[in-house]
PDB file of N, CA and C in Angstrom:
ATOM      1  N   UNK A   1      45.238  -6.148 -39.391  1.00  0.00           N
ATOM      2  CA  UNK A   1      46.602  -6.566 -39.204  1.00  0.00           C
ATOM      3  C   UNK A   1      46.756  -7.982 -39.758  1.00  0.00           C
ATOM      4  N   UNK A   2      47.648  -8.201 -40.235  1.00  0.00           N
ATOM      5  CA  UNK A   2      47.874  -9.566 -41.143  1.00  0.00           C
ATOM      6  C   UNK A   2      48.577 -10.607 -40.020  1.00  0.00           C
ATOM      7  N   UNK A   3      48.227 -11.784 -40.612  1.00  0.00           N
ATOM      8  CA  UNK A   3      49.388 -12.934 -40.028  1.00  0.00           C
ATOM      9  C   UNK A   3      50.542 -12.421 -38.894  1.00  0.00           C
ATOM     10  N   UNK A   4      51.385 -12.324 -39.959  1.00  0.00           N
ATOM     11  CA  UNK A   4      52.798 -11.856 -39.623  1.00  0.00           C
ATOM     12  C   UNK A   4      53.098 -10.929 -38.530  1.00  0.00           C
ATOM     13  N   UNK A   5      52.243  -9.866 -38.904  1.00  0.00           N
ATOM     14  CA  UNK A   5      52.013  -8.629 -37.747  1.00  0.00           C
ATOM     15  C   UNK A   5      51.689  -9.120 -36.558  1.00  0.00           C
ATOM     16  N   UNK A   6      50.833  -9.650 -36.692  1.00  0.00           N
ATOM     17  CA  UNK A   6      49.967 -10.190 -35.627  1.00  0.00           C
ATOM     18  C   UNK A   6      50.701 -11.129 -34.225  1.00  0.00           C
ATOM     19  N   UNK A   7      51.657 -11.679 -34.956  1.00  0.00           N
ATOM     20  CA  UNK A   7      52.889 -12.361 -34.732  1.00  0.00           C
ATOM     21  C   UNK A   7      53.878 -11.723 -34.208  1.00  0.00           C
ATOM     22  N   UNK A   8      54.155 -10.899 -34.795  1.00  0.00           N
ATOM     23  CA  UNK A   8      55.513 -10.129 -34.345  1.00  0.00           C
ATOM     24  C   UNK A   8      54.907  -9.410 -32.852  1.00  0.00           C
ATOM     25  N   UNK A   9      54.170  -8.903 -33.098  1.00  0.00           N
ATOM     26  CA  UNK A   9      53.367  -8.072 -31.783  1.00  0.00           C
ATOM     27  C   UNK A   9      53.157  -8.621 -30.340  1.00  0.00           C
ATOM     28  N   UNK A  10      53.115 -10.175 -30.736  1.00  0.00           N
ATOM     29  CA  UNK A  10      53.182 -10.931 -29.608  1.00  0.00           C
ATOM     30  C   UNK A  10      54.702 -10.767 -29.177  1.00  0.00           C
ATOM     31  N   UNK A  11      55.334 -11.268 -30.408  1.00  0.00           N
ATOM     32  CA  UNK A  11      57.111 -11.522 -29.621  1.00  0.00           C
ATOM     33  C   UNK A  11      57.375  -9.843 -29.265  1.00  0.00           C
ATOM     34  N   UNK A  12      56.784  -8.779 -29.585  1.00  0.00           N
ATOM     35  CA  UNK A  12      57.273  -7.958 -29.832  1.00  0.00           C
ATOM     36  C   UNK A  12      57.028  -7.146 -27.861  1.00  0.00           C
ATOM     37  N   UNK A  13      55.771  -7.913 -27.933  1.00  0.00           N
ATOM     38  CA  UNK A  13      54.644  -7.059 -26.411  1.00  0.00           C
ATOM     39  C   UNK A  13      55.593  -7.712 -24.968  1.00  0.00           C
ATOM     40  N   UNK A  14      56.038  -9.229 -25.349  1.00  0.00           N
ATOM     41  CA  UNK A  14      57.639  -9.536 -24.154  1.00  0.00           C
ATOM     42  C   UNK A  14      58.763  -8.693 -23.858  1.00  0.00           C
ATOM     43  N   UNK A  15      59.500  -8.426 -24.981  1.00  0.00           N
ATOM     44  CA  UNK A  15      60.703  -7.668 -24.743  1.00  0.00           C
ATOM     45  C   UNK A  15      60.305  -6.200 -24.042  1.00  0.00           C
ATOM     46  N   UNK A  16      59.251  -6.051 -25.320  1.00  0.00           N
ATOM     47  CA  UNK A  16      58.903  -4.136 -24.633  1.00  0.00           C
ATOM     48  C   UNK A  16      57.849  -3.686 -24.177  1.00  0.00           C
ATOM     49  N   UNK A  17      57.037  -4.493 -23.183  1.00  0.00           N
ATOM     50  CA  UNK A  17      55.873  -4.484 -22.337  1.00  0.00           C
ATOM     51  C   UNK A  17      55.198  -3.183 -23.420  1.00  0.00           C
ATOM     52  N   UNK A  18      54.663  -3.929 -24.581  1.00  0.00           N
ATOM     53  CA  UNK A  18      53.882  -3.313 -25.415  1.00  0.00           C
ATOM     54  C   UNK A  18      52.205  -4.048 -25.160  1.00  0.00           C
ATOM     55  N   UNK A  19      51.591  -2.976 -24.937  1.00  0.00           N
ATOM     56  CA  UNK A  19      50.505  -3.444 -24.097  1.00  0.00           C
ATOM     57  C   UNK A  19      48.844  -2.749 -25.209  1.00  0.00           C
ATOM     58  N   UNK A  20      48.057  -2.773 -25.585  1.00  0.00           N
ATOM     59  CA  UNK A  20      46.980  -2.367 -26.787  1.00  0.00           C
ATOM     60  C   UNK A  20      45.591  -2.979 -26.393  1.00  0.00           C
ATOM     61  N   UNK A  21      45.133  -2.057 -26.570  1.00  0.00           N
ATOM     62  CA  UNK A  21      43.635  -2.820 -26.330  1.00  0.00           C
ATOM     63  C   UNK A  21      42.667  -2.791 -27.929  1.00  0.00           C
ATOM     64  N   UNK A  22      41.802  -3.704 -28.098  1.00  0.00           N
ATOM     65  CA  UNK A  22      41.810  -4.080 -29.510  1.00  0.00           C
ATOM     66  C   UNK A  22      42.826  -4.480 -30.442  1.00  0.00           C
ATOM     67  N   UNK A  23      42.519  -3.961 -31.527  1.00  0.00           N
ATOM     68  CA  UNK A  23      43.468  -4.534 -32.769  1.00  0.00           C
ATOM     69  C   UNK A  23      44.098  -3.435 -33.223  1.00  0.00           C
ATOM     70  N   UNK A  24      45.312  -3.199 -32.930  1.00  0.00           N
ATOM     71  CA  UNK A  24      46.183  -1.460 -33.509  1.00  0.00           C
ATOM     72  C   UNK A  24      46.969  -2.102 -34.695  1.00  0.00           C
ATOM     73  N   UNK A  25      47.043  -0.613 -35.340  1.00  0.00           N
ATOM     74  CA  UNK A  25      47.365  -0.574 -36.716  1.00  0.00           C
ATOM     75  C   UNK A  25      49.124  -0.713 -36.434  1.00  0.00           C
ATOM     76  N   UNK A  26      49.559  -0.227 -37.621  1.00  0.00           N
ATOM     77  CA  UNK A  26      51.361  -0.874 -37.864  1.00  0.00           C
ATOM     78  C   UNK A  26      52.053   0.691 -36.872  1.00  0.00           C
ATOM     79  N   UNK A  27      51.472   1.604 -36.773  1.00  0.00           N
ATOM     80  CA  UNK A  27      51.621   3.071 -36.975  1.00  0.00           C
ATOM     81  C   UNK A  27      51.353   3.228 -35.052  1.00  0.00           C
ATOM     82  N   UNK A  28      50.740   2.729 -34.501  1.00  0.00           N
ATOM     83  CA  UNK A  28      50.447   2.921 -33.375  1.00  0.00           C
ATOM     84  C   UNK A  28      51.277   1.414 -32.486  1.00  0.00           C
ATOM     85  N   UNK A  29      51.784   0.583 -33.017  1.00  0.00           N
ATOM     86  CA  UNK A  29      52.592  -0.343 -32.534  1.00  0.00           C
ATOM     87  C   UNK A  29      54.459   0.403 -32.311  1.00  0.00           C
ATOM     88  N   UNK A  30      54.519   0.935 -33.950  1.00  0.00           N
ATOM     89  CA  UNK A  30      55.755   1.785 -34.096  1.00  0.00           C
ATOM     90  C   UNK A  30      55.360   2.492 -33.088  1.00  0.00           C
ATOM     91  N   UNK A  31      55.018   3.793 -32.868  1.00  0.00           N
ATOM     92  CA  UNK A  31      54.876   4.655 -31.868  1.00  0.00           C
ATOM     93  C   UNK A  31      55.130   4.625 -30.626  1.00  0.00           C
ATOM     94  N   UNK A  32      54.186   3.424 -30.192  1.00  0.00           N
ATOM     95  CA  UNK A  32      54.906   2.452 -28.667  1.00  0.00           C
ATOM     96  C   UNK A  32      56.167   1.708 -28.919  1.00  0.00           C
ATOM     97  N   UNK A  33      56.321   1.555 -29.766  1.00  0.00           N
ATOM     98  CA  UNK A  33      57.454   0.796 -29.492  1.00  0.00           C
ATOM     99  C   UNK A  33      58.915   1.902 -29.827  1.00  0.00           C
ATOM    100  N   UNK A  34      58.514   3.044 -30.708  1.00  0.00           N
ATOM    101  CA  UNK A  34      59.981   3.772 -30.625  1.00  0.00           C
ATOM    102  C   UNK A  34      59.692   4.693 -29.123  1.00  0.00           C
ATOM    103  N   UNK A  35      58.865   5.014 -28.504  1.00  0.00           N
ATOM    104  CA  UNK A  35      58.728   5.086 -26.933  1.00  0.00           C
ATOM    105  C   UNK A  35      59.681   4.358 -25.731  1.00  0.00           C
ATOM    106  N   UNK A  36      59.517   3.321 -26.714  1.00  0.00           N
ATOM    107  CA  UNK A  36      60.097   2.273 -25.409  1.00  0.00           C
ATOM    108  C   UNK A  36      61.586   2.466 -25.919  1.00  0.00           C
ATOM    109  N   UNK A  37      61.939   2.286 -26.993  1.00  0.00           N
ATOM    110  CA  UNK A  37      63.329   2.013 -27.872  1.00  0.00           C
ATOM    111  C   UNK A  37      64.308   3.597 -26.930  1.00  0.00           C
ATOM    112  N   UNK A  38      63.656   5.095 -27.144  1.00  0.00           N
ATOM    113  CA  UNK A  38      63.646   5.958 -26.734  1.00  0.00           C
ATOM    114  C   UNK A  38      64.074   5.568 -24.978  1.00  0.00           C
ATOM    115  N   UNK A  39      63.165   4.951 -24.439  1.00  0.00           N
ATOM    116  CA  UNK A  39      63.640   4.724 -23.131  1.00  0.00           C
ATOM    117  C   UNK A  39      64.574   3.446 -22.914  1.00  0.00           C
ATOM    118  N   UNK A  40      64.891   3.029 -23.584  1.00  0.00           N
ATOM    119  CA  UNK A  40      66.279   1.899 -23.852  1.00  0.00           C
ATOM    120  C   UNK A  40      67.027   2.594 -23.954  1.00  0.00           C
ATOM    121  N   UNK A  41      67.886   3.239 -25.233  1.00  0.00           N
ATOM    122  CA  UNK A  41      68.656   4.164 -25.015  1.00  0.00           C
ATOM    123  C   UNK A  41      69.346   5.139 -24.110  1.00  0.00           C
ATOM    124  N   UNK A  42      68.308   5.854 -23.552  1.00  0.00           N
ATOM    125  CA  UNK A  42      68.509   6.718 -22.286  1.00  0.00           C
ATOM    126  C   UNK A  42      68.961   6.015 -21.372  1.00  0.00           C
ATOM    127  N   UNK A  43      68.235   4.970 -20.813  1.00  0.00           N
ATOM    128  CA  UNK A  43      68.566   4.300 -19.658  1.00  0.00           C
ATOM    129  C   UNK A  43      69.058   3.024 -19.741  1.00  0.00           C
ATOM    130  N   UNK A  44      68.665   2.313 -20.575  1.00  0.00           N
ATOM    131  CA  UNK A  44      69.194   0.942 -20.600  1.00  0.00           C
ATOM    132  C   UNK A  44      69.965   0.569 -22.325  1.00  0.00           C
ATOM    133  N   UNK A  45      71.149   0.895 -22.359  1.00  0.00           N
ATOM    134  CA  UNK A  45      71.275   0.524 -23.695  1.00  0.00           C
ATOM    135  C   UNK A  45      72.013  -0.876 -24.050  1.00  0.00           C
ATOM    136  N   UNK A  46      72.389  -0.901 -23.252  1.00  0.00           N
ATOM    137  CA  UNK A  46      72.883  -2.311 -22.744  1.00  0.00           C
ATOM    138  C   UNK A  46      72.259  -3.490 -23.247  1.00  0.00           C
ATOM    139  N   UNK A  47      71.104  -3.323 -22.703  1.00  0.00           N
ATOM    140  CA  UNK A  47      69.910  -4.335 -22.841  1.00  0.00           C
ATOM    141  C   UNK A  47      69.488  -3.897 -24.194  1.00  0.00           C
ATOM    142  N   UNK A  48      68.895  -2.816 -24.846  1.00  0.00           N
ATOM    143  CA  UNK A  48      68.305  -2.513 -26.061  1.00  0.00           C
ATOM    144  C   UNK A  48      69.742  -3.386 -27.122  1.00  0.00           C
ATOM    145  N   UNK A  49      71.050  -3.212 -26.361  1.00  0.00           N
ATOM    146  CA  UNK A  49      71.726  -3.693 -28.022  1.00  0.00           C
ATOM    147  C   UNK A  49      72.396  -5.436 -27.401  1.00  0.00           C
ATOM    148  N   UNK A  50      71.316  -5.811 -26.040  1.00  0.00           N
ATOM    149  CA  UNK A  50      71.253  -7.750 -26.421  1.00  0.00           C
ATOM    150  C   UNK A  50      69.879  -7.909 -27.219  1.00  0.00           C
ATOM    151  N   UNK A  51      69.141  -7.312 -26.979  1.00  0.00           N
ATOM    152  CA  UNK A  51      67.854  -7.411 -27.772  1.00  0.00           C
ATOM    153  C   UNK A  51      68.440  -7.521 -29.258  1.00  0.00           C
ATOM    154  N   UNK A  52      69.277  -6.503 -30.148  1.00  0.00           N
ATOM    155  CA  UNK A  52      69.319  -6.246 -30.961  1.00  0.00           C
ATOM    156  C   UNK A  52      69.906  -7.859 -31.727  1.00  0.00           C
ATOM    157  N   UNK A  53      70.716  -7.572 -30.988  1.00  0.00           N
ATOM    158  CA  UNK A  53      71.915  -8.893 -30.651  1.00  0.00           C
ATOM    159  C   UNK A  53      70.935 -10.608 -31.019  1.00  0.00           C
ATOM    160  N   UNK A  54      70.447 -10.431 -29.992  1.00  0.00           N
ATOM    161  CA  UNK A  54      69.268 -11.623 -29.981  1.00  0.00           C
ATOM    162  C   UNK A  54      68.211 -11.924 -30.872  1.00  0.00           C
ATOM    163  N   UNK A  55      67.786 -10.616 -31.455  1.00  0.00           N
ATOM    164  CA  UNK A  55      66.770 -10.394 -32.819  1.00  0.00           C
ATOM    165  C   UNK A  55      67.731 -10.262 -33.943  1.00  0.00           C
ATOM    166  N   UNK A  56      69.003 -11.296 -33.967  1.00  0.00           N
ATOM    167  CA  UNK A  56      69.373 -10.637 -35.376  1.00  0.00           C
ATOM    168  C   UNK A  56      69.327 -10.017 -35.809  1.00  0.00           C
ATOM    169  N   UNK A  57      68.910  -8.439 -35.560  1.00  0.00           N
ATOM    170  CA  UNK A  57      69.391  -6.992 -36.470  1.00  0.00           C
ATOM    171  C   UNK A  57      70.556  -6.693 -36.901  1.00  0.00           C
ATOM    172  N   UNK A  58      70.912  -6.868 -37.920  1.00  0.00           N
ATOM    173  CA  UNK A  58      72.121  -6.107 -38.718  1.00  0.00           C
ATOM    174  C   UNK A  58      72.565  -5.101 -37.951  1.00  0.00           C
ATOM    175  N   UNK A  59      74.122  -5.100 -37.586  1.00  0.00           N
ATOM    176  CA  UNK A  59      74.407  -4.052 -36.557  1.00  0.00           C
ATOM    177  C   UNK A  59      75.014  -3.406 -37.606  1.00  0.00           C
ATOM    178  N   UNK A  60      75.465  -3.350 -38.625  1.00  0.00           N
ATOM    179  CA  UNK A  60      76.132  -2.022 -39.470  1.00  0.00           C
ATOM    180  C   UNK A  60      74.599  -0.955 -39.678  1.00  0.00           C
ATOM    181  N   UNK A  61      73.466  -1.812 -39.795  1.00  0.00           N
ATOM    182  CA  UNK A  61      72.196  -0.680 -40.031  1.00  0.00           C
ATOM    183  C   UNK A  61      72.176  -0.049 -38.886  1.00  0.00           C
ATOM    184  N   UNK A  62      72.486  -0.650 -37.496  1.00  0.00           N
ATOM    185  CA  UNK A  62      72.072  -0.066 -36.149  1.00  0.00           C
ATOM    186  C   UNK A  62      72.871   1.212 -36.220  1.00  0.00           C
ATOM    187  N   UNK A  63      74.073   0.612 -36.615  1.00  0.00           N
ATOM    188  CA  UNK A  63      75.125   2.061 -36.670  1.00  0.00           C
ATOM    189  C   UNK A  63      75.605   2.454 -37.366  1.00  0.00           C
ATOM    190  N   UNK A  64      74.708   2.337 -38.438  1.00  0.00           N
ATOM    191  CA  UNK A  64      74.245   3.390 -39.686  1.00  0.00           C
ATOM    192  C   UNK A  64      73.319   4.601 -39.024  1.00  0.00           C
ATOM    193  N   UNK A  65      72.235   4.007 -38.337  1.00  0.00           N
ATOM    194  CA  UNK A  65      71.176   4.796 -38.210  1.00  0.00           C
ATOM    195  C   UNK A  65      71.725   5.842 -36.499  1.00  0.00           C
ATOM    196  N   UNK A  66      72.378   5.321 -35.889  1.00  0.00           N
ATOM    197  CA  UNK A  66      73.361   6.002 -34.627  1.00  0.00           C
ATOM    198  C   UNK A  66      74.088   6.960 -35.009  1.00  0.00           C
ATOM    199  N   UNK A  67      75.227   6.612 -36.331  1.00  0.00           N
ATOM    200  CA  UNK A  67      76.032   7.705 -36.446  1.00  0.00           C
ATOM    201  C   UNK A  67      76.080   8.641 -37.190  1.00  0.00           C
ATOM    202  N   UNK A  68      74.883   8.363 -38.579  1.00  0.00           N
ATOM    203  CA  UNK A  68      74.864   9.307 -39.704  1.00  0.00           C
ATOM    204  C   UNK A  68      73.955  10.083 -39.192  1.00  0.00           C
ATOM    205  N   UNK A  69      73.755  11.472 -39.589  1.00  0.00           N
ATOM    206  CA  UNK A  69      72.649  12.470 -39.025  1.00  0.00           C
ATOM    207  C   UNK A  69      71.098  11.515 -40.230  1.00  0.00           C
ATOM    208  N   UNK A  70      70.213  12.126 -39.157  1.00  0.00           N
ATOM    209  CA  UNK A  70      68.803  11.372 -39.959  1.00  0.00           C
ATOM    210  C   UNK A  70      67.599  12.383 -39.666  1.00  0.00           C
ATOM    211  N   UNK A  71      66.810  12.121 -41.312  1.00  0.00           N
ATOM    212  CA  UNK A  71      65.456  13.103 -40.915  1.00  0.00           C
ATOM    213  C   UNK A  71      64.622  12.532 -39.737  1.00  0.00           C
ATOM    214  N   UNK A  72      64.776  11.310 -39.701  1.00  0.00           N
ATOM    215  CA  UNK A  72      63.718  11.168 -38.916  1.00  0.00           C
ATOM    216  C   UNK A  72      63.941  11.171 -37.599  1.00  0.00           C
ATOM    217  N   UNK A  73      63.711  10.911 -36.684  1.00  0.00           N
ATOM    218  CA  UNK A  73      64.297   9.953 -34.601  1.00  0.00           C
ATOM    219  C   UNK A  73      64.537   9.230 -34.870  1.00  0.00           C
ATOM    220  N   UNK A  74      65.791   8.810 -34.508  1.00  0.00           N
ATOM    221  CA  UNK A  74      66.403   7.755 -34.209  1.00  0.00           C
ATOM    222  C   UNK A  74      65.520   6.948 -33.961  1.00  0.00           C
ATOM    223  N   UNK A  75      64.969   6.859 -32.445  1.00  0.00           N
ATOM    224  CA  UNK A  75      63.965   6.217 -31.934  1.00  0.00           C
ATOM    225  C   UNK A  75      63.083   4.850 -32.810  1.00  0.00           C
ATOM    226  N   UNK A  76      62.916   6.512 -33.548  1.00  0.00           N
ATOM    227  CA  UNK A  76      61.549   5.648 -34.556  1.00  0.00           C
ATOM    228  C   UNK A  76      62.180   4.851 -35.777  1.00  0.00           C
ATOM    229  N   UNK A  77      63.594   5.082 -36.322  1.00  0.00           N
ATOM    230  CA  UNK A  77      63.784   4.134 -37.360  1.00  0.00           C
ATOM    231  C   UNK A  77      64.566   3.007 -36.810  1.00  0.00           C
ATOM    232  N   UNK A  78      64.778   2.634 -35.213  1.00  0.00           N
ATOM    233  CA  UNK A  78      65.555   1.540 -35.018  1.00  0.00           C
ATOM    234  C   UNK A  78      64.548   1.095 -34.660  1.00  0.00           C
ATOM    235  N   UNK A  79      62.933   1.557 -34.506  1.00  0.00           N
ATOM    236  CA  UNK A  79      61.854   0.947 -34.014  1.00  0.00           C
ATOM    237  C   UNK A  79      61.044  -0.045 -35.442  1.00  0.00           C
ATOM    238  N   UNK A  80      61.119   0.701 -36.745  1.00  0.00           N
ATOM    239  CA  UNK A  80      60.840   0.243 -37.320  1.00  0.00           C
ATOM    240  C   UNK A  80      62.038  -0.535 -37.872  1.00  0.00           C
ATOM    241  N   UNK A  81      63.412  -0.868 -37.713  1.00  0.00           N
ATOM    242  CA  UNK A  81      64.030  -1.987 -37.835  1.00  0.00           C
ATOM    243  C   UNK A  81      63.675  -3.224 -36.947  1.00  0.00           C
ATOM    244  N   UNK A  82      63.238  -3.265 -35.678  1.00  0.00           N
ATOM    245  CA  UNK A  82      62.924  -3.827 -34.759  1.00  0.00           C
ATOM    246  C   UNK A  82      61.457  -4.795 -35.196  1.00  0.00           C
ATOM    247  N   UNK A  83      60.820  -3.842 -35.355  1.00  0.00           N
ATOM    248  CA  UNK A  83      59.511  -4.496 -36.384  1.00  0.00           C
ATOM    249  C   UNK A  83      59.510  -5.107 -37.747  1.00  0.00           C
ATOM    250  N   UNK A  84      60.539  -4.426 -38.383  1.00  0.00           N
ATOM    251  CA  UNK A  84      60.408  -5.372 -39.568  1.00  0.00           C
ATOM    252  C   UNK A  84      60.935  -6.615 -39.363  1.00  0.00           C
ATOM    253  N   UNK A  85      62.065  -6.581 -38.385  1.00  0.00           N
ATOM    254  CA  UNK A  85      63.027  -7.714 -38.306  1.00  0.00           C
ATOM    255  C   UNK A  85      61.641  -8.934 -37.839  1.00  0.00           C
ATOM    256  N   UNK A  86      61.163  -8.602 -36.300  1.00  0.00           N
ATOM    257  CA  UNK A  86      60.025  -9.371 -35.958  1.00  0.00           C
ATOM    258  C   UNK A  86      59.311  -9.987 -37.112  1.00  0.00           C
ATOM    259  N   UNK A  87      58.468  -8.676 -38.099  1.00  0.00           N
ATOM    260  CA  UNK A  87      57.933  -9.514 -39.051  1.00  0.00           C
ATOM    261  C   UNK A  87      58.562 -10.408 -40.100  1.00  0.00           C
ATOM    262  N   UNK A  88      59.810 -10.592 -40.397  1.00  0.00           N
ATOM    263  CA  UNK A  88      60.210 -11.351 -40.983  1.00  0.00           C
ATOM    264  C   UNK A  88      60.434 -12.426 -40.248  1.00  0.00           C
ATOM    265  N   UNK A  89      60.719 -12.678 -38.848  1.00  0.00           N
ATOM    266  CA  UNK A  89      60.962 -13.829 -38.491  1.00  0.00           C
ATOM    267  C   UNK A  89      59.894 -14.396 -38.180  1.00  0.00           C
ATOM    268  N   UNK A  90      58.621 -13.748 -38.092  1.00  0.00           N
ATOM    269  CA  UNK A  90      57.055 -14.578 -38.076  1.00  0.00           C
ATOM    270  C   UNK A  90      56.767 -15.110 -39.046  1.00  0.00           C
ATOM    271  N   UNK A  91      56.838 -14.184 -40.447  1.00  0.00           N
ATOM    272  CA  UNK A  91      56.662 -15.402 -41.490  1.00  0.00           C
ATOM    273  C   UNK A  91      57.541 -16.720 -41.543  1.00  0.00           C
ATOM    274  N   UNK A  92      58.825 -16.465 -41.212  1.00  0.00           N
ATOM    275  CA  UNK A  92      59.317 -17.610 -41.266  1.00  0.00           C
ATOM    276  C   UNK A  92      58.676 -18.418 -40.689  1.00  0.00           C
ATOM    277  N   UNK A  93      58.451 -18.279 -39.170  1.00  0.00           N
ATOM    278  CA  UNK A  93      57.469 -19.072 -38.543  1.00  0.00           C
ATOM    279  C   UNK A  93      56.516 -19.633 -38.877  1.00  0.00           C
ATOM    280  N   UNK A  94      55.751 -18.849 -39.286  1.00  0.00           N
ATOM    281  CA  UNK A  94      54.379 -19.501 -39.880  1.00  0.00           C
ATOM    282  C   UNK A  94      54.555 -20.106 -41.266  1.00  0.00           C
ATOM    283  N   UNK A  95      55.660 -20.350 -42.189  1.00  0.00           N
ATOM    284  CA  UNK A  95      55.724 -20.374 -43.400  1.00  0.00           C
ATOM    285  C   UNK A  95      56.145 -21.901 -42.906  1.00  0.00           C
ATOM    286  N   UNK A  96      56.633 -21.823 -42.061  1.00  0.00           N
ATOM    287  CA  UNK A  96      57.298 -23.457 -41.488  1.00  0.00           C
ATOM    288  C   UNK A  96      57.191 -24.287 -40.366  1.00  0.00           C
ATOM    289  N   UNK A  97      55.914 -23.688 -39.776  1.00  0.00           N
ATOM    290  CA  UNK A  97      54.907 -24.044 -38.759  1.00  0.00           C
ATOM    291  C   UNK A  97      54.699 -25.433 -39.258  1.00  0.00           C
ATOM    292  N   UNK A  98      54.895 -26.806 -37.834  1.00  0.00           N
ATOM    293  CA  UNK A  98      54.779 -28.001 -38.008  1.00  0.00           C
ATOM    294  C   UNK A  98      52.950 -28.254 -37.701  1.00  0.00           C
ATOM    295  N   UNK A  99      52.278 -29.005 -38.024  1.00  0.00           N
ATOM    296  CA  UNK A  99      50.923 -29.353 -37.257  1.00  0.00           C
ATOM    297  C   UNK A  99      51.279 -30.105 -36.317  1.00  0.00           C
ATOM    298  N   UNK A 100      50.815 -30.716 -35.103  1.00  0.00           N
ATOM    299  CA  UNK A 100      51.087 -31.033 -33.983  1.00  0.00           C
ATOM    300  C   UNK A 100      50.960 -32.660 -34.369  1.00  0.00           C
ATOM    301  N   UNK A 101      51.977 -33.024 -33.642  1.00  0.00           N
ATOM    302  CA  UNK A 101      52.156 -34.505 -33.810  1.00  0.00           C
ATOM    303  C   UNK A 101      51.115 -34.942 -33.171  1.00  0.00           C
ATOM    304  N   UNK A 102      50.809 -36.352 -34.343  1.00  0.00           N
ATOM    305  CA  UNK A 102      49.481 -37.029 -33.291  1.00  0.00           C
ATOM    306  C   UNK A 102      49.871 -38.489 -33.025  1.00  0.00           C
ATOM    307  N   UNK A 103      50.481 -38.688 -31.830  1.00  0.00           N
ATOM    308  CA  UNK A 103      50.948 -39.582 -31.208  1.00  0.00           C
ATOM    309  C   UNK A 103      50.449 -40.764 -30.598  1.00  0.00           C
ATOM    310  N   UNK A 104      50.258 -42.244 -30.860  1.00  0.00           N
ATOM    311  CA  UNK A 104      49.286 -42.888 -30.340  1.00  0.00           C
ATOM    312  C   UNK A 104      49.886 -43.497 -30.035  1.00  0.00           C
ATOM    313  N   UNK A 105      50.114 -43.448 -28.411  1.00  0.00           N
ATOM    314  CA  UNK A 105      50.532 -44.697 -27.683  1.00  0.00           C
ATOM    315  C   UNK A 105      50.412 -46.161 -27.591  1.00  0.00           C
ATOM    316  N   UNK A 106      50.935 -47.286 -27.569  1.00  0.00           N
ATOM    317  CA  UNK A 106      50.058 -48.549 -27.728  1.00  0.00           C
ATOM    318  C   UNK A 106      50.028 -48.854 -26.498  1.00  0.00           C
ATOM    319  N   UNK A 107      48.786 -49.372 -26.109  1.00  0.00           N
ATOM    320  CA  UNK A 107      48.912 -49.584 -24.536  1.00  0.00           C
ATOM    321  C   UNK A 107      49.596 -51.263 -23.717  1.00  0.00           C
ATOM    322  N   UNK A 108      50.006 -51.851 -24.975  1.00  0.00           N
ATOM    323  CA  UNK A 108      50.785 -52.997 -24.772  1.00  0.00           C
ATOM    324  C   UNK A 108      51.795 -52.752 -24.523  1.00  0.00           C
ATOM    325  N   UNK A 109      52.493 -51.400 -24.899  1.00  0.00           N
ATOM    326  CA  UNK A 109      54.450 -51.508 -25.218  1.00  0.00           C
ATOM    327  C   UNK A 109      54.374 -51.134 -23.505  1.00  0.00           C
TER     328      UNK A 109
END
């Protein structure tokens, strides 16, 4: 799993108590996570579209992918919007990640 991934998975394991033991591939993150997306919908959609809301997802794609018929689950392609979105906002992150200020107090002031 790269950087980015690696990244997103963290922000990703808060919102949707995405939980892995070892290092999982892109394919088994999707899976849990259109699981969870799946149980947003049903029960909480409310919350799945502040998430959406809050992750900057393009809502014409959201309801693109809601209202047009699709080969795939739903589930799984608002899951992999959900993930890509994450991974793009990790690179940003890391692309513009500060090093930590090194601050030296003077012990006169």
């Amino acid at each position: 799993m790269n950087p980015e991934e690696q990244e997103a998975l963290g922000l990703l394991s808060q919102d949707f108590s995405l939980e892995f033991s070892g290092d999982p591939d892109s394919s088994r993150i999707l899976q849990q996570l259109a699981d969870q997306v799946a149980h947003f919908l049903e029960n909480k959609p409310d919350l799945l579209f502040s998430y959406f809301y809050r992750m900057d997802i393009d809502e014409q794609e959201v309801a693109q992918i809601l209202q047009e018929p699709q080969e795939e689950p739903v589930n799984l392609m608002l899951a992999q919007l959900i993930f890509n979105r994450q991974v793009a906002r990790a690179r940003t992150k890391i692309q513009y990640r500060q090093p930590p200020l090194d601050w030296e107090m003077d012990e006169d002031s």
